[in-house]
C-alpha atoms as a PDB file:
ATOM      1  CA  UNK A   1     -10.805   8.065 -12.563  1.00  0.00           C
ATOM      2  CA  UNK A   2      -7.152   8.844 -12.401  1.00  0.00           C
ATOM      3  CA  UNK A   3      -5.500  11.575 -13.644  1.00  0.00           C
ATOM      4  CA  UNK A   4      -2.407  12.276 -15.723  1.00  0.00           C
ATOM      5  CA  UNK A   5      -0.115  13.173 -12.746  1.00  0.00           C
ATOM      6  CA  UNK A   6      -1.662   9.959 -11.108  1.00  0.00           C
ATOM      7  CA  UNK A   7      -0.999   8.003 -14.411  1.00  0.00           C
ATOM      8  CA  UNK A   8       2.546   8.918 -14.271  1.00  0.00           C
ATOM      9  CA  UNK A   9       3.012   8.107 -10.702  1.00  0.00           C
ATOM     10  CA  UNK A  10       1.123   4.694 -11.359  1.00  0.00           C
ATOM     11  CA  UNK A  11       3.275   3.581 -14.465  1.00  0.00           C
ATOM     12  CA  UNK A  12       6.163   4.359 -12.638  1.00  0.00           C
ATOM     13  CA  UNK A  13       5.402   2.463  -9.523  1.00  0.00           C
ATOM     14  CA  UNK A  14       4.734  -0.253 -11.309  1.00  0.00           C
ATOM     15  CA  UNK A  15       7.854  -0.479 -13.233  1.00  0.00           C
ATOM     16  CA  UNK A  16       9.801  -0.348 -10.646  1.00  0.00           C
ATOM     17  CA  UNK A  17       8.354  -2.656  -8.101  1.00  0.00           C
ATOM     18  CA  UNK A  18       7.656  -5.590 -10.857  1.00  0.00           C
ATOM     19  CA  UNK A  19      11.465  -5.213 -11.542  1.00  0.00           C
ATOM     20  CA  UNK A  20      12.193  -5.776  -7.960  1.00  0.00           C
ATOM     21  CA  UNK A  21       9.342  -8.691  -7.633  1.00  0.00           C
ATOM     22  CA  UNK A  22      10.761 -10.440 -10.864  1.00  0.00           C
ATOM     23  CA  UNK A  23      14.801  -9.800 -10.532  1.00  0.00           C
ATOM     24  CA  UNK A  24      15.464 -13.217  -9.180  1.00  0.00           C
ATOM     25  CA  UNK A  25      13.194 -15.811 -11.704  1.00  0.00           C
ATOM     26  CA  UNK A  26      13.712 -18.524 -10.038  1.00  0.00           C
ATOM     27  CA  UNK A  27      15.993 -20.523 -12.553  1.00  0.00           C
ATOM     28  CA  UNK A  28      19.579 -21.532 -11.989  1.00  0.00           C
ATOM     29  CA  UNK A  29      21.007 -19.913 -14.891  1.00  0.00           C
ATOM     30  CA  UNK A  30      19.839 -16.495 -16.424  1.00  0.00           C
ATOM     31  CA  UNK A  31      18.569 -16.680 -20.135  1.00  0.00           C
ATOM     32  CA  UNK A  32      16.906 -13.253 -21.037  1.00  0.00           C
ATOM     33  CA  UNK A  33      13.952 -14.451 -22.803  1.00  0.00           C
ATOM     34  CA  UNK A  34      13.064 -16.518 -19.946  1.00  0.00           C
ATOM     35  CA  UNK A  35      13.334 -13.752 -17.424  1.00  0.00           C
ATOM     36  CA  UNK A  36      11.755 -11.323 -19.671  1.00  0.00           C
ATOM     37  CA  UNK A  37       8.632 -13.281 -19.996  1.00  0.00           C
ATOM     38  CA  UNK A  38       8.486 -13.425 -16.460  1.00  0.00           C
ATOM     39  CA  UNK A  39       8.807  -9.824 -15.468  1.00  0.00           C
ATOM     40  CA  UNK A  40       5.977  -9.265 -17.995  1.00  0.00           C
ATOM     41  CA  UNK A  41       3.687 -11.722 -16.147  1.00  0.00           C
ATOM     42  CA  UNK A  42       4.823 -10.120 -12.842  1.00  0.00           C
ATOM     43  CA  UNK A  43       4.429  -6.566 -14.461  1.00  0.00           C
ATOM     44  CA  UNK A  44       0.696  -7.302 -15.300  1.00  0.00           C
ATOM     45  CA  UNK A  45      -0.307  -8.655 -11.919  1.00  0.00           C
ATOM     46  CA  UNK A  46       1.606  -5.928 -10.180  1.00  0.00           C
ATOM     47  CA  UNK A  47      -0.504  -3.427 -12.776  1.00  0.00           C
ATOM     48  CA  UNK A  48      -3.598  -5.099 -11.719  1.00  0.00           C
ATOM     49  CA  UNK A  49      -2.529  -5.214  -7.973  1.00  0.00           C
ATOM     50  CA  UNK A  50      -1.602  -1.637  -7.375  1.00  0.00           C
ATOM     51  CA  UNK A  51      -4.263   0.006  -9.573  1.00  0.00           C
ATOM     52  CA  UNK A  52      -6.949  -2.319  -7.599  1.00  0.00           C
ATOM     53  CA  UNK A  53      -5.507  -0.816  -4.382  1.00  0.00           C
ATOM     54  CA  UNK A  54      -5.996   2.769  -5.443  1.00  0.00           C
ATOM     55  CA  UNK A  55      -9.384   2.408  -6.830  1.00  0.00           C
ATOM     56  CA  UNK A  56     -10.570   0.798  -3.531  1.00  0.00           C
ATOM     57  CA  UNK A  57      -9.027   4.096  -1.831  1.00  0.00           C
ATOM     58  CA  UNK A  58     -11.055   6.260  -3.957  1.00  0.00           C
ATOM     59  CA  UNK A  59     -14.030   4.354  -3.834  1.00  0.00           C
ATOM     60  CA  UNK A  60     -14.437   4.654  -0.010  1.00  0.00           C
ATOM     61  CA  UNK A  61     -13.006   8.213  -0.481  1.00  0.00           C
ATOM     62  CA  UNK A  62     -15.746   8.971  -2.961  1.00  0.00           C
ATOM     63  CA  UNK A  63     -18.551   7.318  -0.609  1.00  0.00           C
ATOM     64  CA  UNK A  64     -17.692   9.860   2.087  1.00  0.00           C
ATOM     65  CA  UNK A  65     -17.433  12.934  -0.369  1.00  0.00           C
ATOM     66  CA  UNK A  66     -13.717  12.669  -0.614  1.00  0.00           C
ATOM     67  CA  UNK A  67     -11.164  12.139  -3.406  1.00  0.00           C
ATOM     68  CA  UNK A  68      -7.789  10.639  -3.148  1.00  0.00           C
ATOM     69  CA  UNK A  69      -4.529  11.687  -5.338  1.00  0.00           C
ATOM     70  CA  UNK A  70      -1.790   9.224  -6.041  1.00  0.00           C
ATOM     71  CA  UNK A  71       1.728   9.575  -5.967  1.00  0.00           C
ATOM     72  CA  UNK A  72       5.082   8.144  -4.845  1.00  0.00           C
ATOM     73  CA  UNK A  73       5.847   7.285  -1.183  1.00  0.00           C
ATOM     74  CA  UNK A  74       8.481   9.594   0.442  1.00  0.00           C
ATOM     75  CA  UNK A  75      10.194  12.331   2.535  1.00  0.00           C
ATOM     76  CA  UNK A  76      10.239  16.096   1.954  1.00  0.00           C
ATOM     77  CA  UNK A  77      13.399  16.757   3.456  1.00  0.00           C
ATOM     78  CA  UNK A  78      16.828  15.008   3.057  1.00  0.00           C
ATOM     79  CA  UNK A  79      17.972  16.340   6.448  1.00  0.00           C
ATOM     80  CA  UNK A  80      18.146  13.499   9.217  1.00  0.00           C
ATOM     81  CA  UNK A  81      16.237  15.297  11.449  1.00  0.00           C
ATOM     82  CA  UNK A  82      13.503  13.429  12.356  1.00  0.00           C
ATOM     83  CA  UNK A  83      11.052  16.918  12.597  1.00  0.00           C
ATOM     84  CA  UNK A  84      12.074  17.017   8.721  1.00  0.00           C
ATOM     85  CA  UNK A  85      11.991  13.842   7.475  1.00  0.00           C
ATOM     86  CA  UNK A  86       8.442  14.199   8.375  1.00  0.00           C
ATOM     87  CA  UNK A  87       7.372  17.191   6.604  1.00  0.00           C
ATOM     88  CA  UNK A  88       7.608  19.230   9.777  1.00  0.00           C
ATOM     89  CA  UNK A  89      10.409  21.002   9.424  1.00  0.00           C
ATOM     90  CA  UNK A  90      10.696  25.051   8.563  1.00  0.00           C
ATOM     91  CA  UNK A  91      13.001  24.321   5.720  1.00  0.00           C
ATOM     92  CA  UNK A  92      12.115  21.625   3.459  1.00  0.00           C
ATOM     93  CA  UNK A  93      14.334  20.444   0.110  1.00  0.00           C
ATOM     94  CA  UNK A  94      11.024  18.771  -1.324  1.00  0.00           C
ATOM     95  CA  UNK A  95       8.788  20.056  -3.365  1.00  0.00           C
ATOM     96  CA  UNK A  96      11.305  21.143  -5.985  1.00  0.00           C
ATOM     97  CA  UNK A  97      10.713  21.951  -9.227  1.00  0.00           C
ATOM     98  CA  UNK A  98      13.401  20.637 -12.453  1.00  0.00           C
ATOM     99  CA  UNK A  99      14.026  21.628 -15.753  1.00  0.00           C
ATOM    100  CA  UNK A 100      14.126  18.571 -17.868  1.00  0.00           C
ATOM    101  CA  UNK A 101      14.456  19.122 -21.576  1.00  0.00           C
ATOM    102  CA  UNK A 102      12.352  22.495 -21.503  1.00  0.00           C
ATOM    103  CA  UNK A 103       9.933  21.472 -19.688  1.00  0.00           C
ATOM    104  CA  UNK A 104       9.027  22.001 -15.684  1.00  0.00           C
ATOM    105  CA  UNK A 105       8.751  18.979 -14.163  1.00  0.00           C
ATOM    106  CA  UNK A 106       7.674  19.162 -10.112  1.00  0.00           C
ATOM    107  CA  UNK A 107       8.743  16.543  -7.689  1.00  0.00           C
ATOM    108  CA  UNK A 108       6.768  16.660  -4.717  1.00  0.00           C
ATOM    109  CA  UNK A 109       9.288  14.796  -2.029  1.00  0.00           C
ATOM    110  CA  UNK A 110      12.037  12.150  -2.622  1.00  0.00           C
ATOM    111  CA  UNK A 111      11.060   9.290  -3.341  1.00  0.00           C
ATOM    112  CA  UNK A 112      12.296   7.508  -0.489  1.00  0.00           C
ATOM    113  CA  UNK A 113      10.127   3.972  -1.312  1.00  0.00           C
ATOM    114  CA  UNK A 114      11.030   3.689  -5.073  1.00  0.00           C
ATOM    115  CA  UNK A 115      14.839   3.862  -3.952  1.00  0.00           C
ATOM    116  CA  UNK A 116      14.039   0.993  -1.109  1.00  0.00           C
ATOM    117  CA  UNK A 117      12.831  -0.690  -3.379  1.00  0.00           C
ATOM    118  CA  UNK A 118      15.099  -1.170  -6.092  1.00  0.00           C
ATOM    119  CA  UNK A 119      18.124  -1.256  -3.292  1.00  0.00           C
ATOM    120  CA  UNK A 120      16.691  -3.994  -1.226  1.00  0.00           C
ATOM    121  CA  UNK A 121      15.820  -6.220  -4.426  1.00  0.00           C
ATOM    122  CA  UNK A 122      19.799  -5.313  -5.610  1.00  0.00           C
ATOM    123  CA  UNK A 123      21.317  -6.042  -2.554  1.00  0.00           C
ATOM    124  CA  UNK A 124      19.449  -9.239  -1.394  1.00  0.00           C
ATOM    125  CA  UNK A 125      19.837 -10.831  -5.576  1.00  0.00           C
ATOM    126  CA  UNK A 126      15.759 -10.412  -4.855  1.00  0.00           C
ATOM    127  CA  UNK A 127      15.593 -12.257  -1.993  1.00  0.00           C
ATOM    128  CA  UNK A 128      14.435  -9.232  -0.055  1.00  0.00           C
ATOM    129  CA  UNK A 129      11.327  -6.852  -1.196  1.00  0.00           C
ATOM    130  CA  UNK A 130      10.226  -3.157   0.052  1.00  0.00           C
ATOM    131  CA  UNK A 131       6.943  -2.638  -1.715  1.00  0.00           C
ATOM    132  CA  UNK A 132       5.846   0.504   0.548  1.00  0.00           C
ATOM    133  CA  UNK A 133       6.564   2.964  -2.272  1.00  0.00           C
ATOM    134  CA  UNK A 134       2.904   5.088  -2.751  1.00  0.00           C
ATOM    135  CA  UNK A 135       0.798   6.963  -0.978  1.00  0.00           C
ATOM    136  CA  UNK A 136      -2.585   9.150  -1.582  1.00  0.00           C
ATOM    137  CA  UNK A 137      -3.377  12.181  -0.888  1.00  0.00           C
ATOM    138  CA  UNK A 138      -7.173  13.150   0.679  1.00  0.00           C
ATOM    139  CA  UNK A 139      -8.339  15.458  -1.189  1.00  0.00           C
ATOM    140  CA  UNK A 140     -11.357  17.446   0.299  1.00  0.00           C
ATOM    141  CA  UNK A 141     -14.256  18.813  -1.648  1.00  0.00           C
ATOM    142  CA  UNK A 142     -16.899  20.710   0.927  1.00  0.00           C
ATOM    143  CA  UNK A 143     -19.527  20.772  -1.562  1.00  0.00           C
ATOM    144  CA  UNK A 144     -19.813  16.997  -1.606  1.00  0.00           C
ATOM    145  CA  UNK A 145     -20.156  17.093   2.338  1.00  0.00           C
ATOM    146  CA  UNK A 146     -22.884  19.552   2.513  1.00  0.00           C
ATOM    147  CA  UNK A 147     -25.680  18.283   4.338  1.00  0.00           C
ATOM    148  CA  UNK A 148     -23.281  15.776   6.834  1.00  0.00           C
ATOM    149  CA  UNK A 149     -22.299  16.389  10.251  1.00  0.00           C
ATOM    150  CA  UNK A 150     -18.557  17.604   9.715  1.00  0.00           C
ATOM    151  CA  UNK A 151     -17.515  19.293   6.783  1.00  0.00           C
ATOM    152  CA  UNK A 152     -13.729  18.193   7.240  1.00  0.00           C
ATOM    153  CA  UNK A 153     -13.171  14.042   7.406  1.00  0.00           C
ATOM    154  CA  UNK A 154     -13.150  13.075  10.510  1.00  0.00           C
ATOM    155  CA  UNK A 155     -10.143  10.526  12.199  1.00  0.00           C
ATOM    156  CA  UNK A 156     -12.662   7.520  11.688  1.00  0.00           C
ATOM    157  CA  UNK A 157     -12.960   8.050   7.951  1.00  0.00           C
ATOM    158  CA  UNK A 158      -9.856   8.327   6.982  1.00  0.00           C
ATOM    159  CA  UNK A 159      -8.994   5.615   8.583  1.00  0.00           C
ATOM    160  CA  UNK A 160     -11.722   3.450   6.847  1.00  0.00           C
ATOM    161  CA  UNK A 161     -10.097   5.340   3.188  1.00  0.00           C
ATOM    162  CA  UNK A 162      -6.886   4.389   4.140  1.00  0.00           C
ATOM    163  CA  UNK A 163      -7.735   0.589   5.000  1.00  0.00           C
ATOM    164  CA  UNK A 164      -9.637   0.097   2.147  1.00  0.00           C
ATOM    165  CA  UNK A 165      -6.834  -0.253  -0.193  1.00  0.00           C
ATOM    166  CA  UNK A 166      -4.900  -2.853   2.149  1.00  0.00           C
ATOM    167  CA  UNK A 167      -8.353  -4.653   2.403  1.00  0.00           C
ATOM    168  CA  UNK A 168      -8.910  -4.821  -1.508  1.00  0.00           C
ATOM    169  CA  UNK A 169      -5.232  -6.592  -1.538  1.00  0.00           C
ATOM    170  CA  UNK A 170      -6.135  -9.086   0.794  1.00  0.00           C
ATOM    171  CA  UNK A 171      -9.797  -9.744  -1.640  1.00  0.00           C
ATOM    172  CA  UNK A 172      -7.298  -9.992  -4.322  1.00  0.00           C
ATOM    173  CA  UNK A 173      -5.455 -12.377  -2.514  1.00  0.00           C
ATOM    174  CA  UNK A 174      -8.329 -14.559  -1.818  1.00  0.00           C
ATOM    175  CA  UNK A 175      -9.541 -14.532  -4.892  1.00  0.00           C
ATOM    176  CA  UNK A 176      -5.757 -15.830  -6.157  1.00  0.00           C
ATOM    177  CA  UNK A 177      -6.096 -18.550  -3.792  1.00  0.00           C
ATOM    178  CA  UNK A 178      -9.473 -19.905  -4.933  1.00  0.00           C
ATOM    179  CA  UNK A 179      -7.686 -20.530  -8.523  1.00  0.00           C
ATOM    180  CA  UNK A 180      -4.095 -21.397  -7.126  1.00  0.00           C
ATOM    181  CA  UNK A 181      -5.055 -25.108  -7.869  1.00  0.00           C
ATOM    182  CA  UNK A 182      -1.357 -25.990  -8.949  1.00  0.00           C
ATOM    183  CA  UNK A 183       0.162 -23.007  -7.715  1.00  0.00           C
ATOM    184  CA  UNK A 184      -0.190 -20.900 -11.389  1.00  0.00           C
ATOM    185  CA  UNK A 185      -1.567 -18.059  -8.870  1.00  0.00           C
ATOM    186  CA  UNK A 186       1.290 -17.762  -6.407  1.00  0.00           C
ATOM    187  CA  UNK A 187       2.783 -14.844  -7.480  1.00  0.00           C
ATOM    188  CA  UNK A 188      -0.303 -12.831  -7.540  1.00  0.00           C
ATOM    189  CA  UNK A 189      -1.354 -13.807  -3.604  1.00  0.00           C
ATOM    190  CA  UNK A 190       2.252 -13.024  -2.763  1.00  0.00           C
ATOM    191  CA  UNK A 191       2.540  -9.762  -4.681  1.00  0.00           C
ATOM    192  CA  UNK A 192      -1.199  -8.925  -2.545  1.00  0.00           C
ATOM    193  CA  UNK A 193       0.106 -10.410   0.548  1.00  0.00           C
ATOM    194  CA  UNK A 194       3.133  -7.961   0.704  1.00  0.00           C
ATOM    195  CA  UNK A 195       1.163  -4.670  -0.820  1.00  0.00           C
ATOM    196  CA  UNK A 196      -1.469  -5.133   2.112  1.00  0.00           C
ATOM    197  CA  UNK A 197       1.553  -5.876   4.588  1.00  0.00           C
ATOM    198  CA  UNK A 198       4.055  -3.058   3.902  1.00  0.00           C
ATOM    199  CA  UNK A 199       1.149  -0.548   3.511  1.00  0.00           C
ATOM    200  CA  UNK A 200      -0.376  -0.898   7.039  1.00  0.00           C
ATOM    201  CA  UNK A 201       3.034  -0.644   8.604  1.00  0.00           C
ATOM    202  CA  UNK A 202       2.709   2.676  10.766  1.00  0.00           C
ATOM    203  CA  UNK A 203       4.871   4.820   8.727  1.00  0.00           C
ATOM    204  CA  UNK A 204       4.491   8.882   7.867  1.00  0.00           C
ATOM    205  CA  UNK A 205       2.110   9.037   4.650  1.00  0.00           C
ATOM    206  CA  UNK A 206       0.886   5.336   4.538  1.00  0.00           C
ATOM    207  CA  UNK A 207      -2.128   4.104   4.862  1.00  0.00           C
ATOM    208  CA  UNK A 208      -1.132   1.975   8.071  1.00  0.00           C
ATOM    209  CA  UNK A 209      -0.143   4.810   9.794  1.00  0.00           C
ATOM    210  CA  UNK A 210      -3.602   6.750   8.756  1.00  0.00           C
ATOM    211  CA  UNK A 211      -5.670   3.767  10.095  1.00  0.00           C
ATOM    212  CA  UNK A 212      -3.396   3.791  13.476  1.00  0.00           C
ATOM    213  CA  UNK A 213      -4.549   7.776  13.978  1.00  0.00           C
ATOM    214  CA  UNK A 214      -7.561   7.553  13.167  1.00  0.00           C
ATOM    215  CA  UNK A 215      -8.822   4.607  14.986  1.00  0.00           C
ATOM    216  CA  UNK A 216      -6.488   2.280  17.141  1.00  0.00           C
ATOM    217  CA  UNK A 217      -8.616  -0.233  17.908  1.00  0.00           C
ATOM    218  CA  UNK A 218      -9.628  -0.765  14.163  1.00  0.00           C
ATOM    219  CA  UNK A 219      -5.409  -0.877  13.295  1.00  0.00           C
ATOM    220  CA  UNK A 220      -4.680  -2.989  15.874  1.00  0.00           C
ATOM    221  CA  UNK A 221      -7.904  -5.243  14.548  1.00  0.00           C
ATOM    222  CA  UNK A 222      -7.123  -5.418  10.824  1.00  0.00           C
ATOM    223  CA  UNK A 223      -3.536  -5.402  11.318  1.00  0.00           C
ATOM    224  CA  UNK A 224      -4.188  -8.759  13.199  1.00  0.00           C
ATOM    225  CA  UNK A 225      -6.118 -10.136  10.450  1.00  0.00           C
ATOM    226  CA  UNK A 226      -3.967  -9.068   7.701  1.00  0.00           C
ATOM    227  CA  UNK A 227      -1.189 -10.621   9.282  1.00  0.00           C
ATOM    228  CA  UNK A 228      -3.415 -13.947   9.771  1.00  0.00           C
ATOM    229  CA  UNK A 229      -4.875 -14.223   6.348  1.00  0.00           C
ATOM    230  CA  UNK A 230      -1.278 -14.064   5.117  1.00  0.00           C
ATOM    231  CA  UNK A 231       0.157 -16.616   7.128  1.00  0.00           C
ATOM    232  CA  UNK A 232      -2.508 -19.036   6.507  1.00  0.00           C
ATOM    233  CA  UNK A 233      -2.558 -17.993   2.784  1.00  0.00           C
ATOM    234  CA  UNK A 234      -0.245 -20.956   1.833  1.00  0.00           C
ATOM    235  CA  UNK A 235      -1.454 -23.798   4.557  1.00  0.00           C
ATOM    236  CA  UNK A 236      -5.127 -23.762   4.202  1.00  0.00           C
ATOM    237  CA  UNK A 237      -7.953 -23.578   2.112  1.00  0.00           C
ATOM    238  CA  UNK A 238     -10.135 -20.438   1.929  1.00  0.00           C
ATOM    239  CA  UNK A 239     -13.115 -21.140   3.958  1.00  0.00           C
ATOM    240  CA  UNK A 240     -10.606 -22.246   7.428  1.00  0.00           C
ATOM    241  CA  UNK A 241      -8.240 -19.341   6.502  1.00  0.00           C
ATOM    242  CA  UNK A 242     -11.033 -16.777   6.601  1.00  0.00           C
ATOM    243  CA  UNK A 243     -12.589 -18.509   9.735  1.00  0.00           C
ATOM    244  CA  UNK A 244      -9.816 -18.505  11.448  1.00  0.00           C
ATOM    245  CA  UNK A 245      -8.206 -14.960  10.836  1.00  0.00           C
ATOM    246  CA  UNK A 246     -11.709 -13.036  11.876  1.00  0.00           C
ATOM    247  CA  UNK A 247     -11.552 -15.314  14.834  1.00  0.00           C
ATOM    248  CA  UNK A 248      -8.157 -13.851  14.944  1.00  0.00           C
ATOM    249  CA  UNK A 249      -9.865 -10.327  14.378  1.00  0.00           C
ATOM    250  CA  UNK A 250     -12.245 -10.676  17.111  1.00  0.00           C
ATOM    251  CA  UNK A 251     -10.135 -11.920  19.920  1.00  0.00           C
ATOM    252  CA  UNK A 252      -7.298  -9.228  19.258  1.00  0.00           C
ATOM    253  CA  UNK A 253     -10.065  -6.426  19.092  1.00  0.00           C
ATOM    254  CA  UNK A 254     -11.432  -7.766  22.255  1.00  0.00           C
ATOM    255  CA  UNK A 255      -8.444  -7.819  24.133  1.00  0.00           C
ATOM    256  CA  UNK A 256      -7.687  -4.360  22.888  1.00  0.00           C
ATOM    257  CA  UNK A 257     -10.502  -2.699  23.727  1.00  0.00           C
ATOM    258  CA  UNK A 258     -10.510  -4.486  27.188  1.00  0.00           C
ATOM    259  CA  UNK A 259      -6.982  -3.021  28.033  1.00  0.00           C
ATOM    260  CA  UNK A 260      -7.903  -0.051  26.385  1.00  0.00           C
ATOM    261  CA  UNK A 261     -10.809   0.791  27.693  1.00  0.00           C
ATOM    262  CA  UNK A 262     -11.974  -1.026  31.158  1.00  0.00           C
ATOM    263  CA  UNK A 263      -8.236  -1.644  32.561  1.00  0.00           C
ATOM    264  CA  UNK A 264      -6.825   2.072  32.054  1.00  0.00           C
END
């Protein structure tokens, strides 16, 4: 399902976000065997997290005749123009290709979320995370839409693609939460809970801002219930949480399309 490029990207990702997630353990003093058994635990659920995420992306990719590529979160330009740190610029420093040991290695933009990352979790002693640090690429394939009305995806279905890895997070989460009995699962709902929050924030290249362009009233909408279904993730049980966040879904969408649509 994923290839080697993807692989790399993946492995890499992961690395470096469990090392963020786990640099503060929790103890008072540091003891290395302690903290190394706990970035393990954090590296498998962050394995199991992110890859989850990307299949759910390809799986509603796949469903419309799509395919999605992985790779790391970033900017194509290291100008601070703001035409150029979005990939819109004439003259771009990113994609690049290096010479590392003899062989070509090509580095599509910096990546700008990896180095959040690891700076915010430095900085803060890892009391602050940045876990938007990957994106996916749409990658179209005509022959699988022959016979459908548009041959090109269409604003709607990319923004279902790009919500369906934020929404396969929040499943994650819930299913965390159903086995969280004496709080063994808490790291696994909160490593969910932030991967579905920092990737629908509207930025260039993440899924948030994909779902915002391609349908507003379906951001605005899931945005609302992300946000609900994490704040209620450590207060309630399942069945009110999930009650109360697509009551949270509805109303917001209401209101939005009422504003949007009738009082315009």
């Amino acid at each position: 399902m994923f290839t080697k490029k993807e692989v790399f990207a993946l492995v890499i990702t992961i690395f470096i976000a469990s090392f963020a997630i786990a640099f503060d353990d929790g103890s008072e003093t540091f003891v290395w065997s302690y903290w190394l058994s706990h970035l393990f635990i954090v590296l498998l659920l962050v394995a199991i997290s992110f890859i989850a995420q990307q299949i759910g992306h390809k799986i509603a990719a796949r469903m419309a005749g799509f395919d999605t590529e992985y790779t790391f979160w970033g900017i194509q330009s290291l100008s601070l123009s703001p035409m150029r740190l979005m990939g819109r610029g004439k003259t771009k420093t990113f994609p690049r290709t290096f010479h590392f040991f003899g062989k070509e290695i090509l580095i599509e933009s910096f990546p700008l979320g990896l180095i959040l990352c690891l700076l915010f979790a430095i900085i803060s002693n890892g009391q602050l995370f940045f876990l938007a640090v990957g994106q996916y690429h749409l990658l179209l394939k005509r022959h699988s839409r022959f016979g459908r009305k548009f041959l090109e995806v269409t604003n709607y279905e990319e923004a279902k693609i790009a919500l369906a890895g934020p929404m396969v997070n929040i499943l994650l989460m819930i299913f965390g939460k159903l086995f969280n009995s004496y709080g063994t699962m808490d790291i696994f709902i909160f490593i969910n809970a932030a991967l579905a929050l920092f990737h629908m924030l509207p930025l260039p290249g993440l899924a948030g801002l994909k779902v915002y362009f391609g349908s507003r009233l379906l951001y605005v909408s899931s945005l609302v219930f992300t946000i609900a279904m994490i704040l209620l993730a450590y207060t309630v049980s399942v069945i009110p949480m999930l009650i109360i966040s697509l009551a949270s879904l509805v109303v917001a969408g209401s209101f939005f399309y009422y504003y949007k649509y009738f009082r315009a």
